[in-house]
C-alpha atoms as a PDB file:
ATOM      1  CA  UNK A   1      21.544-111.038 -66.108  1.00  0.00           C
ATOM      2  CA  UNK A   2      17.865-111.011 -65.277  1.00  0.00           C
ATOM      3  CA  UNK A   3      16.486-113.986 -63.670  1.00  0.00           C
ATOM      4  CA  UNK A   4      13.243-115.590 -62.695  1.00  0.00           C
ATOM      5  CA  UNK A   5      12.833-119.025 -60.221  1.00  0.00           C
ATOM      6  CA  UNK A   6      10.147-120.610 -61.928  1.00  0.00           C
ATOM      7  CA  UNK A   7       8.682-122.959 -59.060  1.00  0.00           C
ATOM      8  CA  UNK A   8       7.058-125.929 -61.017  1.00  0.00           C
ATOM      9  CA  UNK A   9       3.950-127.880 -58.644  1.00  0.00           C
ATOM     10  CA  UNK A  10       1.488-130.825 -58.999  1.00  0.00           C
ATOM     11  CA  UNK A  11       1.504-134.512 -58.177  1.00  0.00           C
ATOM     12  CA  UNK A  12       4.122-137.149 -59.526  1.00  0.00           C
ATOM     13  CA  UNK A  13       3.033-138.394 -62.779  1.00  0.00           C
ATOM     14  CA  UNK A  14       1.856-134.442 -63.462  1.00  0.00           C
ATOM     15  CA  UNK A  15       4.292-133.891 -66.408  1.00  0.00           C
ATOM     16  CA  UNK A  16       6.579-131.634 -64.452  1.00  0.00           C
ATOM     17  CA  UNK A  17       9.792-132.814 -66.364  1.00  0.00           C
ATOM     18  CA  UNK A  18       8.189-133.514 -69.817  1.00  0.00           C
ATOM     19  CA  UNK A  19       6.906-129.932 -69.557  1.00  0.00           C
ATOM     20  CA  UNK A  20      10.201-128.548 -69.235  1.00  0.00           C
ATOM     21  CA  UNK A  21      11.249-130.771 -71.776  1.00  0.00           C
ATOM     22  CA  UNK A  22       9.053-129.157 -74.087  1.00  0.00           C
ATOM     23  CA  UNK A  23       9.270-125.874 -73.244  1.00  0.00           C
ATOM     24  CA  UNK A  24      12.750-126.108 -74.119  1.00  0.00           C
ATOM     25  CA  UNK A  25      12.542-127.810 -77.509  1.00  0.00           C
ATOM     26  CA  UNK A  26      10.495-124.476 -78.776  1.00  0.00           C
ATOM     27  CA  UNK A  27      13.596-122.696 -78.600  1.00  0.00           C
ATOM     28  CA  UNK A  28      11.881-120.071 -76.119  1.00  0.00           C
ATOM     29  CA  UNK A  29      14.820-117.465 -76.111  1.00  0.00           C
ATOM     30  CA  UNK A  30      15.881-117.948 -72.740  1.00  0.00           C
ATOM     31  CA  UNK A  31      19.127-119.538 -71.002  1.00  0.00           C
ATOM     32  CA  UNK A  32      17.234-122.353 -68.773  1.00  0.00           C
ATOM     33  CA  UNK A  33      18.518-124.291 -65.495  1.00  0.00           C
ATOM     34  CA  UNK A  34      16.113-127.218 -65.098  1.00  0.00           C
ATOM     35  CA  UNK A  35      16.706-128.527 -61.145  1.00  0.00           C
ATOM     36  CA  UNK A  36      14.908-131.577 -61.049  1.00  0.00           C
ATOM     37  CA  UNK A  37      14.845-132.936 -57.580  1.00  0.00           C
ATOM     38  CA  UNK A  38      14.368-136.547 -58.719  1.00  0.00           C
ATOM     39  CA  UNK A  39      17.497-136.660 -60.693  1.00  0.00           C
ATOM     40  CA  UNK A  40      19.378-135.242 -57.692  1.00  0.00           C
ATOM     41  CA  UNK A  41      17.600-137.280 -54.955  1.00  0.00           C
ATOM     42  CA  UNK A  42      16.866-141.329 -56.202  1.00  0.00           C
ATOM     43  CA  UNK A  43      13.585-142.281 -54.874  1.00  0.00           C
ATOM     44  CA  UNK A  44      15.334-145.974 -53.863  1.00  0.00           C
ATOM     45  CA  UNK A  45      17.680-144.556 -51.898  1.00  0.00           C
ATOM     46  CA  UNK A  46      15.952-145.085 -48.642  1.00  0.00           C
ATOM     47  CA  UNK A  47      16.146-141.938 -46.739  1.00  0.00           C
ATOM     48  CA  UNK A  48      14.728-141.149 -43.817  1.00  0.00           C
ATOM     49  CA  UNK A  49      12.972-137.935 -43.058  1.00  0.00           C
ATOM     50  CA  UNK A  50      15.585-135.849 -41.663  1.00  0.00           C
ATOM     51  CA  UNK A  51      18.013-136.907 -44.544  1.00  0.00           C
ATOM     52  CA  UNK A  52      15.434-136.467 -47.115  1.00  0.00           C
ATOM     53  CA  UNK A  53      15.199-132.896 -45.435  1.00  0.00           C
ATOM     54  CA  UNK A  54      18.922-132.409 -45.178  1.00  0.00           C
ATOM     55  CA  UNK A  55      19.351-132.913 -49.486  1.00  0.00           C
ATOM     56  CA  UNK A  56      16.282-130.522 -49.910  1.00  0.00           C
ATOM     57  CA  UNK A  57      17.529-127.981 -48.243  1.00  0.00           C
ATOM     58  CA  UNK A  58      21.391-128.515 -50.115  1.00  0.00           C
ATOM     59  CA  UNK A  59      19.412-128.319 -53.215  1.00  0.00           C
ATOM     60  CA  UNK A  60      17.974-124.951 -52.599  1.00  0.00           C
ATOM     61  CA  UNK A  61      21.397-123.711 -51.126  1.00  0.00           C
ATOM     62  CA  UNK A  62      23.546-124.446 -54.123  1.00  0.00           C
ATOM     63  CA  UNK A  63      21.038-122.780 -56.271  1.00  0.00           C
ATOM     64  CA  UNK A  64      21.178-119.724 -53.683  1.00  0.00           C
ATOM     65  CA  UNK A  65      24.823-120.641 -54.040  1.00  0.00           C
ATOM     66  CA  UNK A  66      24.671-120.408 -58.071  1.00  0.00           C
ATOM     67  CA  UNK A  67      22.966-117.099 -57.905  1.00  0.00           C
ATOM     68  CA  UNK A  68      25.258-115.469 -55.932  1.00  0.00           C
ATOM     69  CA  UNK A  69      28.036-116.301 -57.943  1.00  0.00           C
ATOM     70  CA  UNK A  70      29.923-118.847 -55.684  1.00  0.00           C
ATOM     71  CA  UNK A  71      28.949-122.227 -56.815  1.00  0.00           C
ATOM     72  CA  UNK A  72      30.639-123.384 -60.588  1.00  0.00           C
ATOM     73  CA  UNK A  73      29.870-127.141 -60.567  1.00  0.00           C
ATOM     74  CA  UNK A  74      26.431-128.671 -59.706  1.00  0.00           C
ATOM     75  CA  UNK A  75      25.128-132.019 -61.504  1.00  0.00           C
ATOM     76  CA  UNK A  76      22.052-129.583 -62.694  1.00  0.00           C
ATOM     77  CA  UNK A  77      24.476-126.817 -63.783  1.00  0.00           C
ATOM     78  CA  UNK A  78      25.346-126.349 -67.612  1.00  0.00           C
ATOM     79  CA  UNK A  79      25.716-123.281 -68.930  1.00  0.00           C
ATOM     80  CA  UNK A  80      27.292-124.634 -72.139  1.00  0.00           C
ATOM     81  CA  UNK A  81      23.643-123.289 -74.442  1.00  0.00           C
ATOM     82  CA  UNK A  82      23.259-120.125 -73.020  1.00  0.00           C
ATOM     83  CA  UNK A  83      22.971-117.037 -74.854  1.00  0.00           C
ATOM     84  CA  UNK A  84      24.863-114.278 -74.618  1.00  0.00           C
ATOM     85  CA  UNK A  85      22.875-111.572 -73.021  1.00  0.00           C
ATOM     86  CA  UNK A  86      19.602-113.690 -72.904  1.00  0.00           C
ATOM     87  CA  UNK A  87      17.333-113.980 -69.456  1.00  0.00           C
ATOM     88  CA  UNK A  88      17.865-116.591 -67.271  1.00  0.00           C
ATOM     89  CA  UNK A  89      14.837-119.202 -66.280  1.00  0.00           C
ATOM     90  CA  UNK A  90      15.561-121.489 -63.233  1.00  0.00           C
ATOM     91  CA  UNK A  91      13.211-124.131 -63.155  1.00  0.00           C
ATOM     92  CA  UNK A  92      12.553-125.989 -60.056  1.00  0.00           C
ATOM     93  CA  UNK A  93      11.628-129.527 -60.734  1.00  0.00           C
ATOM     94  CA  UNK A  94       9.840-131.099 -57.925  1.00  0.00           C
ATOM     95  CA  UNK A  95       6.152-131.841 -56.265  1.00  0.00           C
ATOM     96  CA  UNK A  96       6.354-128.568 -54.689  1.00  0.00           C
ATOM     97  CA  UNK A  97       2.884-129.562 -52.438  1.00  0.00           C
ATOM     98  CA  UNK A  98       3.346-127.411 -49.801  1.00  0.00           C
ATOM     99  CA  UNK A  99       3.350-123.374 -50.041  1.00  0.00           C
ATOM    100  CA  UNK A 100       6.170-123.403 -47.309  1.00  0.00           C
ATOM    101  CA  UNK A 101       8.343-125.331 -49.609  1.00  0.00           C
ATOM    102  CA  UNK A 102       7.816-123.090 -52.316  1.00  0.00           C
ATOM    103  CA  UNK A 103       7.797-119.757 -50.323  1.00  0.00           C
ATOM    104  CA  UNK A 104      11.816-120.623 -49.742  1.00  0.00           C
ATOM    105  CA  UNK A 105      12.479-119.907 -53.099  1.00  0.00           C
ATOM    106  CA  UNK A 106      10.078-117.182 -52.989  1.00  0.00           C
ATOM    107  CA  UNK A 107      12.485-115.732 -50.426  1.00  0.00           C
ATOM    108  CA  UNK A 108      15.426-116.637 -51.695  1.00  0.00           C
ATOM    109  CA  UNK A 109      13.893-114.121 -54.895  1.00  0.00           C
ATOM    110  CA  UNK A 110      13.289-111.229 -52.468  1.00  0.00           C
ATOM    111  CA  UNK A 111      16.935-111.181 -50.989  1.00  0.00           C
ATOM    112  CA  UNK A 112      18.533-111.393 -54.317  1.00  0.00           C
ATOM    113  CA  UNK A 113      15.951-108.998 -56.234  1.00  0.00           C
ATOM    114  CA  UNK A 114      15.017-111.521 -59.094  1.00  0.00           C
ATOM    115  CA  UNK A 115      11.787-112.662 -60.789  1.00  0.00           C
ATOM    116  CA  UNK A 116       9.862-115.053 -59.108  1.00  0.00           C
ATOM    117  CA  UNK A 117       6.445-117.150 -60.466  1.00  0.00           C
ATOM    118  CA  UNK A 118       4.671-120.686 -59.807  1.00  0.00           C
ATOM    119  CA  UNK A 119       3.215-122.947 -62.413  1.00  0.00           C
ATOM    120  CA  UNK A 120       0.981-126.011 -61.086  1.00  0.00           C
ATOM    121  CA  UNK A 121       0.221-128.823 -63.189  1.00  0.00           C
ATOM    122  CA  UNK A 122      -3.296-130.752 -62.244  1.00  0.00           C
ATOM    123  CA  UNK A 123      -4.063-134.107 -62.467  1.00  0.00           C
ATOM    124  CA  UNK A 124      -6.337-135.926 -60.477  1.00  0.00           C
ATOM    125  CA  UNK A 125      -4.960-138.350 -57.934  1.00  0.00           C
ATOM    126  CA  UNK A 126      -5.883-141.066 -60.294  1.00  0.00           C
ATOM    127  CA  UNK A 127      -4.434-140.126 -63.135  1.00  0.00           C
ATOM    128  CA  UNK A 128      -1.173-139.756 -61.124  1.00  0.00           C
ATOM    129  CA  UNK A 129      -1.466-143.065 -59.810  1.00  0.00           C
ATOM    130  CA  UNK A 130      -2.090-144.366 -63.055  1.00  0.00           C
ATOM    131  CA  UNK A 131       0.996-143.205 -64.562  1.00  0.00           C
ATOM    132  CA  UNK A 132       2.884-143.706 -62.014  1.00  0.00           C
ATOM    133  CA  UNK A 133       2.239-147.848 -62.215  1.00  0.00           C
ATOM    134  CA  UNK A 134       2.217-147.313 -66.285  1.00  0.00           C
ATOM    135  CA  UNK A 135       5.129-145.357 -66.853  1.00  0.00           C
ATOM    136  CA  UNK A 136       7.882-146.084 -64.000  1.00  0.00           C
ATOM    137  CA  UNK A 137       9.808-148.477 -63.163  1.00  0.00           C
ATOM    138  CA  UNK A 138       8.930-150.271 -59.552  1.00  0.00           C
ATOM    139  CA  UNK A 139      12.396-148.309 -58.459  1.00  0.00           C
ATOM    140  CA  UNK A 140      10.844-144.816 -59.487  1.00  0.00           C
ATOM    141  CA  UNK A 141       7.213-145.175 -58.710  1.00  0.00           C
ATOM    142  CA  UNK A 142       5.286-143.940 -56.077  1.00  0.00           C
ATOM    143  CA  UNK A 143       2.714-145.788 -54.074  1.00  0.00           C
ATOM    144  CA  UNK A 144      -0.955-145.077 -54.651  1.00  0.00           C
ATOM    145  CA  UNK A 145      -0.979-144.383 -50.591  1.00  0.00           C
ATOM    146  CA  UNK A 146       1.624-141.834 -50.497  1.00  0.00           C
ATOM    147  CA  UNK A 147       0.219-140.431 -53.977  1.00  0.00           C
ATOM    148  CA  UNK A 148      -3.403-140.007 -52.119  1.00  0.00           C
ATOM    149  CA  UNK A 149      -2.217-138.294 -48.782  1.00  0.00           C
ATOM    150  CA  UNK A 150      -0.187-136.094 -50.559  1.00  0.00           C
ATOM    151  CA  UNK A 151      -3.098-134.825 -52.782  1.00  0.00           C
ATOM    152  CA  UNK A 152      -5.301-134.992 -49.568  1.00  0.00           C
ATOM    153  CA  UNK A 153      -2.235-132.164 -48.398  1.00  0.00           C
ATOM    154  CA  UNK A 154      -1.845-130.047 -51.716  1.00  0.00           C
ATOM    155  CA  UNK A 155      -1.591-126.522 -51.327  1.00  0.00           C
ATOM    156  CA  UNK A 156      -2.112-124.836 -54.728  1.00  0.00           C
ATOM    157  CA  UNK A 157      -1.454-120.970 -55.188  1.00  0.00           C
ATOM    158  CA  UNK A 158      -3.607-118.582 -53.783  1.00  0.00           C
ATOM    159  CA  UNK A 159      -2.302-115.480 -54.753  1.00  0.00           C
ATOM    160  CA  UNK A 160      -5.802-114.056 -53.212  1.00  0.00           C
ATOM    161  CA  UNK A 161      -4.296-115.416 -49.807  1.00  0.00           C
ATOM    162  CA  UNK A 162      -0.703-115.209 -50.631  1.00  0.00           C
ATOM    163  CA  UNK A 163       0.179-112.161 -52.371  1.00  0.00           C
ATOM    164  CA  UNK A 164       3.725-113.396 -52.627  1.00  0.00           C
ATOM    165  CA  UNK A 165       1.764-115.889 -55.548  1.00  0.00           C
ATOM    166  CA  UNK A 166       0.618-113.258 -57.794  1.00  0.00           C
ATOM    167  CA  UNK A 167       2.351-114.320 -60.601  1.00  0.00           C
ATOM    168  CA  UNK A 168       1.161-117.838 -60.790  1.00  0.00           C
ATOM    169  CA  UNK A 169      -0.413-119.897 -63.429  1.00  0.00           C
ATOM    170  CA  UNK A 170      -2.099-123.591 -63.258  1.00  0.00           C
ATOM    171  CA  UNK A 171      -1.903-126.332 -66.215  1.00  0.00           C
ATOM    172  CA  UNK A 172      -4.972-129.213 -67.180  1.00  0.00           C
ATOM    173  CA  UNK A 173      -2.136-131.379 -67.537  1.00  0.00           C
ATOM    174  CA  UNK A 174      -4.701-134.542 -68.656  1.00  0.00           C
ATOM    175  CA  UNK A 175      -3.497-133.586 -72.109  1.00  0.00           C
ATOM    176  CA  UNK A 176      -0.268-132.250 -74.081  1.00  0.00           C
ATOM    177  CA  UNK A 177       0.223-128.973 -72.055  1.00  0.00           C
ATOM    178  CA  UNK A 178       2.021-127.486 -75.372  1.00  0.00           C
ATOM    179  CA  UNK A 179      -1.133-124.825 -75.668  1.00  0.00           C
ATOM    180  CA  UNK A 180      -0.026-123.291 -72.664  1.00  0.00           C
ATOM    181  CA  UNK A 181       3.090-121.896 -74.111  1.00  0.00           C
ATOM    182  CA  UNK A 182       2.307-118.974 -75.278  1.00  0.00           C
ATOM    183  CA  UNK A 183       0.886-117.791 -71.442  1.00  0.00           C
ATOM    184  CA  UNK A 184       3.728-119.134 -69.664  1.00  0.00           C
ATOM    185  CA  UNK A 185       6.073-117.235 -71.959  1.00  0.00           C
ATOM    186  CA  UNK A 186       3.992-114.199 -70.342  1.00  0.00           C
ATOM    187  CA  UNK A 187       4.024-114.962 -67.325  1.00  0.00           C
ATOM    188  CA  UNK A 188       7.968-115.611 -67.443  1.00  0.00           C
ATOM    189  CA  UNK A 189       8.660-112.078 -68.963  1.00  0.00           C
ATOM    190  CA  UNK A 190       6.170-110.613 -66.457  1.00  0.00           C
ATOM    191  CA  UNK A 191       8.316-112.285 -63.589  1.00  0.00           C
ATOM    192  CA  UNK A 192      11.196-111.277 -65.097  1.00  0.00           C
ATOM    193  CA  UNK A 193       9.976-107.228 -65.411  1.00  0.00           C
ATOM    194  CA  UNK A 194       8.438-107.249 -61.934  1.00  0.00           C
ATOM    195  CA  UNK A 195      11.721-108.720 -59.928  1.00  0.00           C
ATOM    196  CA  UNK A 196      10.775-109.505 -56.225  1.00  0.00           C
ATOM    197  CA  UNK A 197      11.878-105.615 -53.803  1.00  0.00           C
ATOM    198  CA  UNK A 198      13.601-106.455 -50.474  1.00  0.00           C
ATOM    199  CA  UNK A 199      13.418-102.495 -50.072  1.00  0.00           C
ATOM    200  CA  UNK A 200      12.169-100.380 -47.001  1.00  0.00           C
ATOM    201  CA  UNK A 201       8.596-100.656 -47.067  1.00  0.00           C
ATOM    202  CA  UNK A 202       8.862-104.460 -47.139  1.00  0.00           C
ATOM    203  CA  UNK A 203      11.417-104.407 -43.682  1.00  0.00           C
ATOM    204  CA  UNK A 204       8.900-102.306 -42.226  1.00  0.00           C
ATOM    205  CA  UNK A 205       6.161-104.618 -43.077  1.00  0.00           C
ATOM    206  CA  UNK A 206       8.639-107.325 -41.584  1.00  0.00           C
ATOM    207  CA  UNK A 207       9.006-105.501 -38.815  1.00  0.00           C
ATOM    208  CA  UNK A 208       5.431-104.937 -37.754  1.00  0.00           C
ATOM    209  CA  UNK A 209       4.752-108.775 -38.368  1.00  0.00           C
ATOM    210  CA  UNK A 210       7.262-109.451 -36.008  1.00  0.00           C
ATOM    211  CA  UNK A 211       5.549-107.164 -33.672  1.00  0.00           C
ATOM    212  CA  UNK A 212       2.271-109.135 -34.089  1.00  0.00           C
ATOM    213  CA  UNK A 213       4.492-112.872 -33.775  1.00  0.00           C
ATOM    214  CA  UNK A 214       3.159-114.757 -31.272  1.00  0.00           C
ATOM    215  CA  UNK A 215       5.318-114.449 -27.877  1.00  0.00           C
ATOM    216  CA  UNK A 216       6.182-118.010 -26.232  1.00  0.00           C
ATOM    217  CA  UNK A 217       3.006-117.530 -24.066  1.00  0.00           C
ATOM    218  CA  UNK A 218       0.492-117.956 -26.615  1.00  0.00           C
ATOM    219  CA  UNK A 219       2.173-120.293 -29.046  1.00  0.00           C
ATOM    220  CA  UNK A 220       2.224-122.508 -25.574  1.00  0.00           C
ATOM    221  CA  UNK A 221      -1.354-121.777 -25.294  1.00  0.00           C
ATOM    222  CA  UNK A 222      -1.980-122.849 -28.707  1.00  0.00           C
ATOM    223  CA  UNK A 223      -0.391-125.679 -28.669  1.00  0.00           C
ATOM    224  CA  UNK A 224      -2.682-126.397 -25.914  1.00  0.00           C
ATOM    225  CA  UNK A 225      -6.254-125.773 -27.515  1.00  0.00           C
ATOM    226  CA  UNK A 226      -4.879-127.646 -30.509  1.00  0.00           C
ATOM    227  CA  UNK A 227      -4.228-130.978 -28.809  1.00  0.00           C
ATOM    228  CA  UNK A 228      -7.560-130.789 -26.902  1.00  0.00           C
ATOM    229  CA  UNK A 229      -9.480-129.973 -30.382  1.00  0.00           C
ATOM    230  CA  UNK A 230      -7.611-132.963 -32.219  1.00  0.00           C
ATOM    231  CA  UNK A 231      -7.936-135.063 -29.149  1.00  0.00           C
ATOM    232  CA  UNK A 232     -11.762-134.352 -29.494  1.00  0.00           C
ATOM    233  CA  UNK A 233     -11.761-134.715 -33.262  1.00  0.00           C
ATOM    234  CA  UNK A 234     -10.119-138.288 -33.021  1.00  0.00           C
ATOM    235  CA  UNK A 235     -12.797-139.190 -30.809  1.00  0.00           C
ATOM    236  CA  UNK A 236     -15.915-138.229 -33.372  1.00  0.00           C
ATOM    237  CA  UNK A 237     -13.974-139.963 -36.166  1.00  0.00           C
ATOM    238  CA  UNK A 238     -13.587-142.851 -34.150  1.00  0.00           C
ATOM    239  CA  UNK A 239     -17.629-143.070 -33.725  1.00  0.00           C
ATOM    240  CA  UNK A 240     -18.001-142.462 -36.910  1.00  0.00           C
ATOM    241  CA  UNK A 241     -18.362-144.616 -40.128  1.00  0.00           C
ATOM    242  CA  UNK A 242     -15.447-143.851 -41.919  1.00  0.00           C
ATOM    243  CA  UNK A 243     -12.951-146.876 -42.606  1.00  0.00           C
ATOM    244  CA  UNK A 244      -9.366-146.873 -40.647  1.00  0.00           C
ATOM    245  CA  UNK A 245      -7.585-145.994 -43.628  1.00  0.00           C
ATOM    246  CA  UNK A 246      -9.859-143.489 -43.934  1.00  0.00           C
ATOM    247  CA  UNK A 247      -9.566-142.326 -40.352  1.00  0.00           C
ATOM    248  CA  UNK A 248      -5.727-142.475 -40.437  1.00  0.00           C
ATOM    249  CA  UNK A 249      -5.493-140.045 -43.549  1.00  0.00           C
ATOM    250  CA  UNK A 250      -7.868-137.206 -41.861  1.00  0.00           C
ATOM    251  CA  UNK A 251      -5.853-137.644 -38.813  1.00  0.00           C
ATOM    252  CA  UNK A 252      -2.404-137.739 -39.775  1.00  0.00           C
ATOM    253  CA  UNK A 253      -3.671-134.348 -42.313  1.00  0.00           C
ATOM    254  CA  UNK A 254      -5.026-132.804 -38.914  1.00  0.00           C
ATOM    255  CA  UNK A 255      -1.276-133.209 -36.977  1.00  0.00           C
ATOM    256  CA  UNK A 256       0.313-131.826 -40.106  1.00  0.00           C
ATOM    257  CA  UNK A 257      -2.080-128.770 -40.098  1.00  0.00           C
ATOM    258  CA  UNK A 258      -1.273-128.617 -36.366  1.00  0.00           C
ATOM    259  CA  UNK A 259       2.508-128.285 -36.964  1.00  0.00           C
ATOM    260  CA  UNK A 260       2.124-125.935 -39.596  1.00  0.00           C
ATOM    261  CA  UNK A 261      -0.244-123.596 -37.907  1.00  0.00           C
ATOM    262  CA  UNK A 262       2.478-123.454 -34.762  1.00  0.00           C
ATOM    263  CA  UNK A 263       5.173-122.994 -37.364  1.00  0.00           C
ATOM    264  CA  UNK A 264       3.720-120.098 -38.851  1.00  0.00           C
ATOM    265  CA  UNK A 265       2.549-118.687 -34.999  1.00  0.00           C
ATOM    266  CA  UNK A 266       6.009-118.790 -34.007  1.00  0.00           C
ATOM    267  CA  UNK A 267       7.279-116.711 -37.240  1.00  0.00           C
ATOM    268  CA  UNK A 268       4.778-114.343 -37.850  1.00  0.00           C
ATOM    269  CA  UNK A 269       3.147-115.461 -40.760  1.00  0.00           C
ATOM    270  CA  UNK A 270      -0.313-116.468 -39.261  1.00  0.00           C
ATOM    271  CA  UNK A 271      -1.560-113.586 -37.496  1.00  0.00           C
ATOM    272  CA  UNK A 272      -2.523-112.615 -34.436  1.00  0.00           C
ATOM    273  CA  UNK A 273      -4.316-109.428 -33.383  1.00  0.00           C
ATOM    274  CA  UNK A 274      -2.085-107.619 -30.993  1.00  0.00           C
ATOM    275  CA  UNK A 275      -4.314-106.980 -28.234  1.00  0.00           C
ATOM    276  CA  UNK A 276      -4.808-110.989 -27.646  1.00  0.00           C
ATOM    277  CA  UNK A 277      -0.744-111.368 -27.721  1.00  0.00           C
ATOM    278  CA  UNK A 278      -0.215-109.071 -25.294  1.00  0.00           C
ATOM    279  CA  UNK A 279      -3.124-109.965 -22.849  1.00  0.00           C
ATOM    280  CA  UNK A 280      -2.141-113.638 -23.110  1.00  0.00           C
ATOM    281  CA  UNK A 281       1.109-112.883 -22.031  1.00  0.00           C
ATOM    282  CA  UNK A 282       0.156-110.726 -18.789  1.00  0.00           C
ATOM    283  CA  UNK A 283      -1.427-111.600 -15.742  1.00  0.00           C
ATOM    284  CA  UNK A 284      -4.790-109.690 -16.985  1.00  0.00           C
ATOM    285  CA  UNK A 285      -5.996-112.707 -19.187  1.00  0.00           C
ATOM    286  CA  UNK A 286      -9.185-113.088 -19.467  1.00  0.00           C
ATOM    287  CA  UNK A 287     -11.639-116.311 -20.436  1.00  0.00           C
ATOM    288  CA  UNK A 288     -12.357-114.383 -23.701  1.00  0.00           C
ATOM    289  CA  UNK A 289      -8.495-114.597 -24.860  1.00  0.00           C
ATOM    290  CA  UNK A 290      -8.687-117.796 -24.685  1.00  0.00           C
ATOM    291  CA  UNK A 291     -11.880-117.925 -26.110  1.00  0.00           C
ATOM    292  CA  UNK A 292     -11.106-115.662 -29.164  1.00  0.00           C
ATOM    293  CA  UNK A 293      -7.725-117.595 -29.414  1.00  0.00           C
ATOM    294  CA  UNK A 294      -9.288-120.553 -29.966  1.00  0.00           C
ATOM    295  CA  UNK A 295     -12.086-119.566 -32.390  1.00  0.00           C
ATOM    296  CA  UNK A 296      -8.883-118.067 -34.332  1.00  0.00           C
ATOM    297  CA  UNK A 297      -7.240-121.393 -34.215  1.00  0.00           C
ATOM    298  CA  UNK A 298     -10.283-123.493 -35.808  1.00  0.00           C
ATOM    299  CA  UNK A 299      -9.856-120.962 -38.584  1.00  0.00           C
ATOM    300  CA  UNK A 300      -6.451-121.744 -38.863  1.00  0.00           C
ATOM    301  CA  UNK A 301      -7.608-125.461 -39.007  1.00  0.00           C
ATOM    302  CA  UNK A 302     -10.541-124.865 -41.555  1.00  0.00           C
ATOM    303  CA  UNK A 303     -12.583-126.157 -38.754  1.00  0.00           C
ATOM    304  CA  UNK A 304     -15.533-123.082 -39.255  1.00  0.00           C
END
């Protein structure tokens, strides 16, 4: 059966589910898996990080689970509509904010060989907020807070800096988002003709970004320059005018760029250019490794 992993984006209150919803009432042809994370995980059930982690990550292995054949009961799974011989569309229900949480399933498509495609719905943090206080309950909704850092963190595709998001598409959700049918019919069938290739060229492409990783040396080194330029960045924001909530919100998006720019130094997917990886890792370093390391590292940080 060909299959796509739709990954659905955009801020709570976007119209994630109700799009879905609607997609399905037009009778589109497909057999469709909606995975909505809020069903699965109750927003008033108090976990902590790590938990909240821990059921993410069981979400995205039963559906690896489903695909491979092995799993038969889920509370998403119901098969009992589908269509003998029709594709299969699995939706995945959930903020999506971060590229890293959507480039899972973006993997999980290359080592099976199916369809893969993004659709972001945009709102404006106000509008989310909005219908968040309008059209939740107090268990369900989310604060305004959490609703502005989050925006203040969105990653939306790139597929000009990701070219693992060329098949993505983005929804005005202020309105009905029924117009958009048509294209994300395309888009589906495009996914669906163009499965992600785990074949050769890719491993070899794998394999050379592993040659450019970053050893432990310069991660360490990173890590380094990092602290010093968000120590130093605290400082000016300190001096400066901006409120404390204000200050907090720039700060705490600063350490979560940090973590993510060592994350992706450690497997590969920021780059490094080779000769700087293996200088910084022999006894030959010069003051201009450093230098060009860190100059690198503000780019990482959108700091030039």
């Amino acid at each position: 059966m060909k299959t796509v992993i739709a990954a659905l984006c955009g801020l709570p209150g976007s119209g994630k589910t109700r799009f879905i919803s609607d997609f399905i009432s037009t009778k589109p042809g497909f057999n469709i898996l909606h995975i909505s994370y809020d069903a699965i995980i109750a927003r008033d059930s108090n976990l902590d990080e790590e938990d909240w982690k821990h059921r993410r990550k069981s979400i995205r292995q039963s559906v690896e689970s489903y695909l491979r054949g092995s799993l038969t009961t889920a509370p998403w799974l119901n098969e009992d509509n589908f269509i003998d011989g029709a594709s299969r569309i699995v939706f995945i229900d959930d903020n999506n904010f971060l590229s890293s949480m959507r480039y899972e399933y973006y993997q999980l498509c290359r080592s099976l060989e199916i369809g893969f495609c993004q659709i972001e719905l945009r709102v404006s943090p106000e509008l989310s907020i909005y219908r968040n206080k309008e059209l939740r309950s107090s268990t369900e909704s989310i604060s305004p807070d959490i609703i502005r850092k989050m925006a203040s963190k969105f990653e939306s595709p790139d597929p000009l800096k990701n070219p693992w998001e060329v098949y993505s598409f983005q929804i005005d959700n202020r309105g009905a988002p029924q117009q958009n049918f048509d294209m994300i019919h395309s888009i589906l069938n495009t996914a669906l003709e163009n499965p992600v290739k785990d074949h050769l060229t890719e491993r070899s492409e794998a394999a050379e970004a592993s040659r450019s990783a970053c050893s432990a040396s310069v991660v360490h080194q990173a890590d380094v320059l990092l602290r010093k330029k968000i120590s130093a960045i605290i400082k000016e924001l300190k001096e400066s005018k901006y409120t404390k909530e204000e200050r907090n919100v720039k700060i705490d998006a600063l350490i979560c760029k940090k973590k993510e720019v060592l994350e992706d130094l450690k497997t590969g997917h920021a780059r490094v250019p080779s000769d700087i990886v293996r200088l910084m890792g022999s006894k030959e370093k010069k003051d201009w490794v450093i230098q060009e390391l860190s100059e690198g590292l503000d780019r990482l940080l959108n700091l030039s």
